[in-house]
Protein backbone atom coordinates (compact mmCIF):
# COMPACT_ATOMS: atom_id res chain seq x y z
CA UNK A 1 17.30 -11.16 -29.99
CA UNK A 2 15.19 -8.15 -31.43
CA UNK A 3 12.11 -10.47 -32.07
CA UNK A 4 12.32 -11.60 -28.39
CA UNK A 5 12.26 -8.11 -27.55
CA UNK A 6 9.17 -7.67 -29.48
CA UNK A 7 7.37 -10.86 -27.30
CA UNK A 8 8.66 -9.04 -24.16
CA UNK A 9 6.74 -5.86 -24.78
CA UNK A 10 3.29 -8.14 -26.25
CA UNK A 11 3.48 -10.10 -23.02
CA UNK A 12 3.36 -6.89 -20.92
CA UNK A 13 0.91 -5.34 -22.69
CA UNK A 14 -1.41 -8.34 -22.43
CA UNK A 15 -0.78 -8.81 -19.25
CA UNK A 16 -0.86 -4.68 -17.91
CA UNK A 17 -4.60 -5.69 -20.31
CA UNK A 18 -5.67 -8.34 -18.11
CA UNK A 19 -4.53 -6.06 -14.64
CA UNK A 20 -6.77 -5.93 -11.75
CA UNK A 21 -7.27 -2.11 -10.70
CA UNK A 22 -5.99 -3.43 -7.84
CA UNK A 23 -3.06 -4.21 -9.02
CA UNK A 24 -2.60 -1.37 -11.32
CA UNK A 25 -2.87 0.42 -8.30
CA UNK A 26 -0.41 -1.34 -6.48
CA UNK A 27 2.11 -1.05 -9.08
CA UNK A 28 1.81 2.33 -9.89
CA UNK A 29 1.56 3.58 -6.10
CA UNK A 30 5.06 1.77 -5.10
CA UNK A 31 6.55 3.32 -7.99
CA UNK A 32 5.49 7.13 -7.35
CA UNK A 33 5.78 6.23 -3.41
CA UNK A 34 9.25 5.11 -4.49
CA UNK A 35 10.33 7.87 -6.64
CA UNK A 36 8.66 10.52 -3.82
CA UNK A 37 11.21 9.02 -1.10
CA UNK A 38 13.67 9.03 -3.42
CA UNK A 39 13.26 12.97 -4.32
CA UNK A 40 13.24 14.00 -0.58
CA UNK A 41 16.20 12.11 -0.27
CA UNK A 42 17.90 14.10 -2.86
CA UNK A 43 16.63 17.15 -1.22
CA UNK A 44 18.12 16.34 2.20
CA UNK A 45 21.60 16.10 0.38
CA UNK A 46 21.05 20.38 0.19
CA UNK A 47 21.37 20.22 3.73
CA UNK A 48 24.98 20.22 3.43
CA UNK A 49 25.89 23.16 5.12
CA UNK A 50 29.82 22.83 3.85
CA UNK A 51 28.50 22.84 0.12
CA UNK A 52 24.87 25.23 -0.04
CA UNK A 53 24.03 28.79 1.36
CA UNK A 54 20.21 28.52 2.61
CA UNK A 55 18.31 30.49 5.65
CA UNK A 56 16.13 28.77 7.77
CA UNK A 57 13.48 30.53 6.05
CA UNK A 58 14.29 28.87 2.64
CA UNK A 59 14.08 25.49 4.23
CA UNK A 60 10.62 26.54 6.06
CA UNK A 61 9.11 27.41 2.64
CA UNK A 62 10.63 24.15 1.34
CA UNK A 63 8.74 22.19 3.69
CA UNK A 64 5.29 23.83 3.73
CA UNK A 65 5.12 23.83 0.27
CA UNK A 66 5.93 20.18 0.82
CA UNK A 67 3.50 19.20 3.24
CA UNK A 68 0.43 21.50 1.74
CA UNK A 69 0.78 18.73 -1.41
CA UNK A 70 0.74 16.54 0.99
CA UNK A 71 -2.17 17.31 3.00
CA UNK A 72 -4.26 17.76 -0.83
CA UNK A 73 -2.80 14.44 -1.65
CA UNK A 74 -3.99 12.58 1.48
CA UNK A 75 -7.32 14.46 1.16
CA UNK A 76 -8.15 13.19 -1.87
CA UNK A 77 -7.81 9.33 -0.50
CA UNK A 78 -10.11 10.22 2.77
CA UNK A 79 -12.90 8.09 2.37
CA UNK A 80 -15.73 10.54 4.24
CA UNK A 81 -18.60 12.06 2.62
CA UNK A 82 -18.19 15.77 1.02
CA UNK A 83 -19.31 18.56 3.36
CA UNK A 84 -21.32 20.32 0.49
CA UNK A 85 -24.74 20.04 1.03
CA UNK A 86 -24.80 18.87 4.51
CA UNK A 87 -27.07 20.84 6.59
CA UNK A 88 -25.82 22.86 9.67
CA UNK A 89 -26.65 21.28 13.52
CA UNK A 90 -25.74 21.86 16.77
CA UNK A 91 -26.02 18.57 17.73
């Protein structure tokens, strides 16, 4: 049982070896996608009104701090050219 174990974790180590970057990045974005859903999942369960004390104000920082991560995180996948050293046009 143990030394089955043992071929288990070679096997996935030869194969995460042979991986694609592709495929590594398949498997690694579904799994933080995944656990991101999950987590604002577990944050809409504080919307319980019967069970937490929170302002509307709470909930507003909540989200923008949310959605500032989000707009950085998004940035960083946009495929256009850096603005730094472009030249200024009217055209």
């Amino acid at each position: 049982m143990y030394y089955e174990g043992i071929k288990e974790v070679q096997y996935t180590m030869i194969a995460k070896e042979r991986e694609t970057k592709r495929d590594k990045f398949i498997r690694l974005a579904e799994a933080r996608t995944n656990k991101i859903i999950d987590m604002i999942q577990l944050l809409g369960n504080c919307s319980n009104a019967a069970t937490y004390d929170y302002t509307q104000q709470d909930v507003d920082k909540i989200f923008t701090a949310i959605e500032t991560e989000l707009r950085e995180a998004k940035k960083k996948f946009a495929k256009t050219e850096s603005s730094k050293g472009t030249r200024f046009t009217l055209k």
